[in-house]
C-alpha atoms as a PDB file:
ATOM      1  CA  UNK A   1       6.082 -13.146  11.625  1.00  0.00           C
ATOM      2  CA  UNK A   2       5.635  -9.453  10.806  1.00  0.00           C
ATOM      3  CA  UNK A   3       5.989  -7.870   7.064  1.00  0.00           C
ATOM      4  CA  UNK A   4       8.867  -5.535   6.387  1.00  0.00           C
ATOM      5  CA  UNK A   5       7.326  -1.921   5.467  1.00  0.00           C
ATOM      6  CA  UNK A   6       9.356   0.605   4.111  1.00  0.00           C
ATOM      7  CA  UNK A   7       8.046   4.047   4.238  1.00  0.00           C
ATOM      8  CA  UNK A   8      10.333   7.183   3.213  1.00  0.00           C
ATOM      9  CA  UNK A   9      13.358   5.135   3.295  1.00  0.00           C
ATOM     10  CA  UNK A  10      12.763   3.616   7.050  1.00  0.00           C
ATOM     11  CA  UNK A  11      11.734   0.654   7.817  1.00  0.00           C
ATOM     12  CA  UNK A  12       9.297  -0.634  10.199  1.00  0.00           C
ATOM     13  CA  UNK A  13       7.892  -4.469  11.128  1.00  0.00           C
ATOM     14  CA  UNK A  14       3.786  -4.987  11.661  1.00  0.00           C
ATOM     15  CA  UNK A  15       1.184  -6.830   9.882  1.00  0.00           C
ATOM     16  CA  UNK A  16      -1.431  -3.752   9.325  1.00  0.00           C
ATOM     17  CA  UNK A  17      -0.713  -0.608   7.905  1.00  0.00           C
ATOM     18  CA  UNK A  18      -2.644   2.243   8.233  1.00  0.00           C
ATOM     19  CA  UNK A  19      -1.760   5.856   6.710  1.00  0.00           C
ATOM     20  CA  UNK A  20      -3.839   8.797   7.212  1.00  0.00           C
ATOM     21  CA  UNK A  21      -2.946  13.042   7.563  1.00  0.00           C
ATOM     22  CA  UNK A  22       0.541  11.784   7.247  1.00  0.00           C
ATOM     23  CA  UNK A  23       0.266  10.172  10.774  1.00  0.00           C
ATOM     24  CA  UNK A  24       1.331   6.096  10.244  1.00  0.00           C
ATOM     25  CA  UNK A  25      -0.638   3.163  12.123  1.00  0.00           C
ATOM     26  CA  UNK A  26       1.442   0.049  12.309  1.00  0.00           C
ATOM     27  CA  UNK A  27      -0.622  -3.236  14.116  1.00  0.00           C
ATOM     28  CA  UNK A  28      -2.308  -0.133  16.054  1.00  0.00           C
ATOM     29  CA  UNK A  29       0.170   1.659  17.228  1.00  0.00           C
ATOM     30  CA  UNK A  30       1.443   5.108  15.928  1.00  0.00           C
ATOM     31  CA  UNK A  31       4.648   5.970  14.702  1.00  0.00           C
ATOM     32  CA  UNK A  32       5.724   9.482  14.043  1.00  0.00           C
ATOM     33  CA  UNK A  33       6.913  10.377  10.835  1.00  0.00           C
ATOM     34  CA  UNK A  34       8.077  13.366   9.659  1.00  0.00           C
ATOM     35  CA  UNK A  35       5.715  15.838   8.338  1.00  0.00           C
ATOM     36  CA  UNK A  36       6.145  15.033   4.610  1.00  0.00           C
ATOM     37  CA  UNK A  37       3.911  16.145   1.971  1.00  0.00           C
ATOM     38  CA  UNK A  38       5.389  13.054  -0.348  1.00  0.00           C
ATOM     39  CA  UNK A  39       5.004   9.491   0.749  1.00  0.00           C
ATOM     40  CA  UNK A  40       6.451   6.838  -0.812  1.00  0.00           C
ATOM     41  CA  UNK A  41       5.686   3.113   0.622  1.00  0.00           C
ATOM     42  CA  UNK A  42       7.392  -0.353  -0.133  1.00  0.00           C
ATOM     43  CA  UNK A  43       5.735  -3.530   1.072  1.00  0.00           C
ATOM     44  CA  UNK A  44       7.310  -7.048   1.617  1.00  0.00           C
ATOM     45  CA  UNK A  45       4.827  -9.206   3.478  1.00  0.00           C
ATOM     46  CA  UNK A  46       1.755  -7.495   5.391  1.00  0.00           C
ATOM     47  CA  UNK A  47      -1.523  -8.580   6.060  1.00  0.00           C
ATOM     48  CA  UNK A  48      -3.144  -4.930   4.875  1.00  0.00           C
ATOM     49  CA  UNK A  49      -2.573  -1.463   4.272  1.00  0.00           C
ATOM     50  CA  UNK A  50      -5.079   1.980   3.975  1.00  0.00           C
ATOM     51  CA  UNK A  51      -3.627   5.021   3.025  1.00  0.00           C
ATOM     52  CA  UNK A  52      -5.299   8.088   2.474  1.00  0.00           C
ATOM     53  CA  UNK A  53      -2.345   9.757   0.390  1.00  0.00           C
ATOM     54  CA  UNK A  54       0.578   8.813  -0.965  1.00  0.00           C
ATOM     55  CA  UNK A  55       3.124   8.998  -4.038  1.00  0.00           C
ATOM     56  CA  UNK A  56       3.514   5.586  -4.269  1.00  0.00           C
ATOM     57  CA  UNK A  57       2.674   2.552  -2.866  1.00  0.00           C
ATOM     58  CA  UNK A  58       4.742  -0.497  -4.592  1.00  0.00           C
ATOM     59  CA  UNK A  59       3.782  -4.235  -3.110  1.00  0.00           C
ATOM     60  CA  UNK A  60       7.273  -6.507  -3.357  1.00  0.00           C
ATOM     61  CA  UNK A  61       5.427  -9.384  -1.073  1.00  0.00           C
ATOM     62  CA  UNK A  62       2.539 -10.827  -0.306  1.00  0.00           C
ATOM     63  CA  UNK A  63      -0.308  -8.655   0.984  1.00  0.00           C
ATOM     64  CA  UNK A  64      -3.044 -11.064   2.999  1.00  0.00           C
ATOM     65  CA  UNK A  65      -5.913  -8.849   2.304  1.00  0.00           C
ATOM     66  CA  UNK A  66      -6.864  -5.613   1.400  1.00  0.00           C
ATOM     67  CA  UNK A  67      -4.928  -2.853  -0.684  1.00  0.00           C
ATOM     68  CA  UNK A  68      -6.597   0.574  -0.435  1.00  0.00           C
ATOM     69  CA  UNK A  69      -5.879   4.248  -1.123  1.00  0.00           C
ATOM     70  CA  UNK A  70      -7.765   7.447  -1.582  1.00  0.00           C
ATOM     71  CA  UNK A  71      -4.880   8.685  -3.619  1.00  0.00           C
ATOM     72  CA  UNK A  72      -1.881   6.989  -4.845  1.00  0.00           C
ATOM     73  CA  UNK A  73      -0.330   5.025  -7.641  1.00  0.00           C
ATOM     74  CA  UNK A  74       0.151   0.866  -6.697  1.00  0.00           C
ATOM     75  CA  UNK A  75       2.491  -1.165  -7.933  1.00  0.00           C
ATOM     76  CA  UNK A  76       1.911  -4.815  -7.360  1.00  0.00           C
ATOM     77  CA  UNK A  77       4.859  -6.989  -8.220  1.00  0.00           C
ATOM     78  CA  UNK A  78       4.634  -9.447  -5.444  1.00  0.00           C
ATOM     79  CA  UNK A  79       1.042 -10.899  -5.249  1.00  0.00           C
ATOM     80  CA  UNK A  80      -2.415  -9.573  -3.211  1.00  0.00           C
ATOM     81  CA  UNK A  81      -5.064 -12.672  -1.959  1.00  0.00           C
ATOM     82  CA  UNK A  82      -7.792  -9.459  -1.911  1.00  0.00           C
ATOM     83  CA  UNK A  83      -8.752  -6.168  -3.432  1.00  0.00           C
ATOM     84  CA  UNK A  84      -7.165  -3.727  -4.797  1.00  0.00           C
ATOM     85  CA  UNK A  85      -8.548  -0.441  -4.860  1.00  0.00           C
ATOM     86  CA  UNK A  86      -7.589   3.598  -5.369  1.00  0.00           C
ATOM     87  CA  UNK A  87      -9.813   6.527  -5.834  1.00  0.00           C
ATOM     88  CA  UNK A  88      -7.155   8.386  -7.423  1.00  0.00           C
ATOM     89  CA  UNK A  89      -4.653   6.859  -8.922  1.00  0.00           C
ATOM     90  CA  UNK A  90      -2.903   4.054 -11.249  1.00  0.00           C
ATOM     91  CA  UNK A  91      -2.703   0.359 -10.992  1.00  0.00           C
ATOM     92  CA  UNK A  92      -0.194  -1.565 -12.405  1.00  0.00           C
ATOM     93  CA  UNK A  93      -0.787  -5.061 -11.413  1.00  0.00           C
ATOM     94  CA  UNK A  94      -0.086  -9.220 -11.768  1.00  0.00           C
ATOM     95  CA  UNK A  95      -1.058 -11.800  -9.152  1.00  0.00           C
ATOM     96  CA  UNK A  96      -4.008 -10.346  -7.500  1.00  0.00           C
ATOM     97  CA  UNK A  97      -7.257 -12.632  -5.978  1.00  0.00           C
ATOM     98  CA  UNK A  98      -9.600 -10.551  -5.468  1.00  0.00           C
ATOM     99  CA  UNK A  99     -10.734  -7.358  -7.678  1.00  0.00           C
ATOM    100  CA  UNK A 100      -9.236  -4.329  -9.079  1.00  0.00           C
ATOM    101  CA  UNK A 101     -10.653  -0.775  -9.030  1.00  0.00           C
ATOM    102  CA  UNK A 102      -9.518   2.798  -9.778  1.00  0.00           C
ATOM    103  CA  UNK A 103     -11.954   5.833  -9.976  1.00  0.00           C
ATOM    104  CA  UNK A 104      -9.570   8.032 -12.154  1.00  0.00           C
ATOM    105  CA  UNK A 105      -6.741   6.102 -12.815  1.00  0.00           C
ATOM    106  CA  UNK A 106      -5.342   3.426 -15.361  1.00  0.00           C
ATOM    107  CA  UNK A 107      -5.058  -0.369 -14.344  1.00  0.00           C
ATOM    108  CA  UNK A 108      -2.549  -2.163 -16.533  1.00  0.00           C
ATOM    109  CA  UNK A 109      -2.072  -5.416 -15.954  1.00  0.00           C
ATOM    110  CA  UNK A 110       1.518  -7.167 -16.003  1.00  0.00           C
ATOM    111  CA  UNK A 111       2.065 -10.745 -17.713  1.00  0.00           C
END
């Protein structure tokens, strides 16, 4: 079955997100968005997402894997079985497996 993504207010099904130059991967295939400077990105149940950019990136579900961005503020309130990591950015976070990292950012965790 494949997650629910929602990603400036449409929504799309696939398992593996990919965001980069504002172009959107989805399970490999590319779907056109519009060229917006601000991203915003709501996940229910994927496998994993990599985005270069975005405003904000809030996990509702369960991510299988891998959370990533170069820029971007993550807000976990589902659960993630891997890493978490941003460059650039904040991490507010509860149920995550694997590790948490931020270059310039805050990590907070939730209880």
């Amino acid at each position: 079955m494949a997650g629910i993504v929602n990603i400036n207010g449409k929504t799309y099904r696939g398992n593996n997100i990919s965001i980069n130059n504002n172009i959107v991967i989805i399970d490999g295939k590319r779907v056109d968005e519009d060229d917006q400077k601000m991203i915003n990105i709501t996940i229910y149940n994927i496998e994993s997402i990599k985005v270069d950019v975005c405003n904000s990136l809030v996990v509702k579900g369960t991510v299988g894997g891998n959370v990533e961005t170069m820029s971007g503020d993550i807000d976990i309130t589902g659960e993630v079985k891997g890493n978490v990591t941003t460059s650039s950015g904040d991490v507010s976070c509860g149920n995550i497996h694997g590790d948490v990292t931020t270059s310039s950012g805050d990590i907070k965790f939730k209880r």
